[in-house]
Protein backbone atom coordinates (compact mmCIF):
# COMPACT_ATOMS: atom_id res chain seq x y z
CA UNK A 1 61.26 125.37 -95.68
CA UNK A 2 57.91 124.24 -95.25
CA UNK A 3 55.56 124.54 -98.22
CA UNK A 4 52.06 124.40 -96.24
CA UNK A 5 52.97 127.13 -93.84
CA UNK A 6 51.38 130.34 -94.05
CA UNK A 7 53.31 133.31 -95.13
CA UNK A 8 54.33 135.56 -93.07
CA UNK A 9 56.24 139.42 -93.11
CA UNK A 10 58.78 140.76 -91.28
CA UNK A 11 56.00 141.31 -87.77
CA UNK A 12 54.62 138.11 -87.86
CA UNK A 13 51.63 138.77 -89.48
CA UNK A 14 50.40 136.48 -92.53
CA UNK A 15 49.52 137.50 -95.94
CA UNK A 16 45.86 136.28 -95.50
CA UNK A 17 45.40 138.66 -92.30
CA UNK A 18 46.68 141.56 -94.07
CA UNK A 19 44.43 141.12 -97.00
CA UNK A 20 41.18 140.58 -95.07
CA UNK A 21 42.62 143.92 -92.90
CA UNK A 22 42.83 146.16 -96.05
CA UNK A 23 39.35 144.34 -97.12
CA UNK A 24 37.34 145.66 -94.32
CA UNK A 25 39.24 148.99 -94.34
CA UNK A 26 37.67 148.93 -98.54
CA UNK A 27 34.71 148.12 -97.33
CA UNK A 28 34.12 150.99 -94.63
CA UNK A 29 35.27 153.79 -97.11
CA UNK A 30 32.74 152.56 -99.59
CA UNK A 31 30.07 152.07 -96.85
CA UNK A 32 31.25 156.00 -95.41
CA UNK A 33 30.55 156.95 -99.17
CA UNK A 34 27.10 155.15 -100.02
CA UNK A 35 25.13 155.60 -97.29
CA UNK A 36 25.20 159.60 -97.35
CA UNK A 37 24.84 159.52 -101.18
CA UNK A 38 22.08 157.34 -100.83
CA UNK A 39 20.21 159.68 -97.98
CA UNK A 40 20.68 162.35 -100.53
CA UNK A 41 19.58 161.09 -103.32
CA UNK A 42 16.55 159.89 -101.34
CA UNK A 43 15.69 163.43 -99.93
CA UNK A 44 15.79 164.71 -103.89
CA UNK A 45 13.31 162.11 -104.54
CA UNK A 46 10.92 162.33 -101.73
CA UNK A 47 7.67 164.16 -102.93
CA UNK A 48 8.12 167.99 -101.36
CA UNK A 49 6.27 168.61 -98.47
CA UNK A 50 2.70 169.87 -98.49
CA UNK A 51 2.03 173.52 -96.69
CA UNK A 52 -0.35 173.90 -94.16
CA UNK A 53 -3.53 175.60 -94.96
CA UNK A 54 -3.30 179.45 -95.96
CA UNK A 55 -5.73 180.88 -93.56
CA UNK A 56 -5.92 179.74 -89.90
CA UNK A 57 -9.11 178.30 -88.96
CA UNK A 58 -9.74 176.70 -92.24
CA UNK A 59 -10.18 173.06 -90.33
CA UNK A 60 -13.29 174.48 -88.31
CA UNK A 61 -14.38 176.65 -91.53
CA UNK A 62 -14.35 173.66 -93.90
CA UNK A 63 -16.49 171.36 -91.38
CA UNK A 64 -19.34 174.61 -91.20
CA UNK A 65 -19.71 174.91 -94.33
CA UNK A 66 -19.69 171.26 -95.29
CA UNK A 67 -22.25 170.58 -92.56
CA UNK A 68 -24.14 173.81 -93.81
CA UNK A 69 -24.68 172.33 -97.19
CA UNK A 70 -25.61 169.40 -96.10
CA UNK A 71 -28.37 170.64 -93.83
CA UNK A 72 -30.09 172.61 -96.52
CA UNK A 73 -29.35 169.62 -98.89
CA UNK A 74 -31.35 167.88 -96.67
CA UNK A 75 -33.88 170.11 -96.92
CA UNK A 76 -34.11 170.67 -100.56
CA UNK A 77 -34.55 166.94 -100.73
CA UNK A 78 -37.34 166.56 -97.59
CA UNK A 79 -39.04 169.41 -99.86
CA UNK A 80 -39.10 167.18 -102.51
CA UNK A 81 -40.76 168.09 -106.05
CA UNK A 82 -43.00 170.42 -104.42
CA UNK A 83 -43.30 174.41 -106.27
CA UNK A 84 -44.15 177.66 -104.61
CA UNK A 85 -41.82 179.94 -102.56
CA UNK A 86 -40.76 178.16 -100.15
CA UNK A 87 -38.84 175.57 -102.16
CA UNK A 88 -37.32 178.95 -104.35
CA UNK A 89 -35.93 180.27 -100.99
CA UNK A 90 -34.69 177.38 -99.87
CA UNK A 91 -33.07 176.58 -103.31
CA UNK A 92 -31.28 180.51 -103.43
CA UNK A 93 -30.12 179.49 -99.58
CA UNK A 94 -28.41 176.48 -101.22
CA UNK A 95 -27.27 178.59 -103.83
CA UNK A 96 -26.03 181.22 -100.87
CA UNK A 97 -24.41 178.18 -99.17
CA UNK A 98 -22.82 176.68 -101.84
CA UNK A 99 -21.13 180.16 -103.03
CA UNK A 100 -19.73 180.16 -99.14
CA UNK A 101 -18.02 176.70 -99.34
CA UNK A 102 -17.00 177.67 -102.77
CA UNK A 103 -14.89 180.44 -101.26
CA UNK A 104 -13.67 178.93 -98.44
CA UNK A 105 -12.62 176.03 -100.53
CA UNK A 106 -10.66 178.60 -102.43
CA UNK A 107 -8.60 180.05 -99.67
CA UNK A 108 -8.01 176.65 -97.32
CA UNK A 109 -7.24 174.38 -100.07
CA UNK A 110 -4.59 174.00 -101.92
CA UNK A 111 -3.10 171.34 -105.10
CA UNK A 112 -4.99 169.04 -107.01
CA UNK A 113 -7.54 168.62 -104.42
CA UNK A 114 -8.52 172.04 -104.31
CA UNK A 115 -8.46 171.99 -108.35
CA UNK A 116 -10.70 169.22 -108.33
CA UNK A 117 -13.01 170.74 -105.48
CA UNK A 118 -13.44 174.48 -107.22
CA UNK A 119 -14.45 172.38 -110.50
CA UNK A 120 -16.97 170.43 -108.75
CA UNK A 121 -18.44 173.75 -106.88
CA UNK A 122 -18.49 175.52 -109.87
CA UNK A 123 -20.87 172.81 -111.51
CA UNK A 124 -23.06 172.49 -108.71
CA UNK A 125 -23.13 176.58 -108.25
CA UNK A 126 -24.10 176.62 -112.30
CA UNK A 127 -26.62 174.24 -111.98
CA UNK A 128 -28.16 175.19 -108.64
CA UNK A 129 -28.56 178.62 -110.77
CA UNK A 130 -30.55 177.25 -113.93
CA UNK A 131 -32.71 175.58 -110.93
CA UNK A 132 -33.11 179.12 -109.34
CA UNK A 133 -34.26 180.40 -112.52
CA UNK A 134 -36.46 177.60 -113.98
CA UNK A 135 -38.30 177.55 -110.20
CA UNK A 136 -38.43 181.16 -109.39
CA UNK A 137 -39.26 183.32 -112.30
């Protein structure tokens, strides 16, 4: 009997063949269990997805009355300091504008952005309104 020789069973096959056979045959169950668990788990964790905007037409809707502010913006400031009624209707146009945006802001937006957008329309709607009546009384 020879001590150095590698065992083998009754087929021929030695002892270190069968154990790296059943190793790889571990290895693919676990595999065939972790990967799916692991795409689950990382769908539950993923951040849901966020719904398109309520109304359609909000894209082109957004950009008018963005670029409608910002034309009589522009032309509250070329006005400057200056009293007298042309600066108070331009100032209740803003005001006009502003409550616009406001509400389409309201229906196209939604999560913290649209929070955060409402609050800062609100301010400038308030304070556009103390100008209104401090100018134009």
């Amino acid at each position: 009997m020879n001590l150095f020789a590698p065992r083998t069973d009754q087929w021929g096959i030695t002892r270190d063949r069968i154990v790296l056979k059943r190793f790889v045959f571990a290895f693919i169950k676990f595999v065939g269990l972790v990967i799916p668990a692991a795409f689950v788990l990382a769908l539950l964790a993923a951040p849901a997805a966020r719904p398109e905007p309520i109304q359609p037409g909000c894209d082109r809707n957004l950009a008018d009355a963005t670029a409608g502010l910002a034309a009589l913006q522009t032309r509250l400031k070329g006005l400057g300091a200056s009293q007298g009624p042309e600066m108070c209707n331009v100032t209740r146009l803003y005001f006009l504008e502003l409550v616009k945006a406001r509400a389409v802001v309201a229906l196209c937006k939604n999560g913290p952005e649209r929070e955060r957008d409402l609050g800062r329309f609100d301010a400038d709607v308030e304070h556009t309104n103390e100008a209104i009546a401090a100018r134009c009384s």
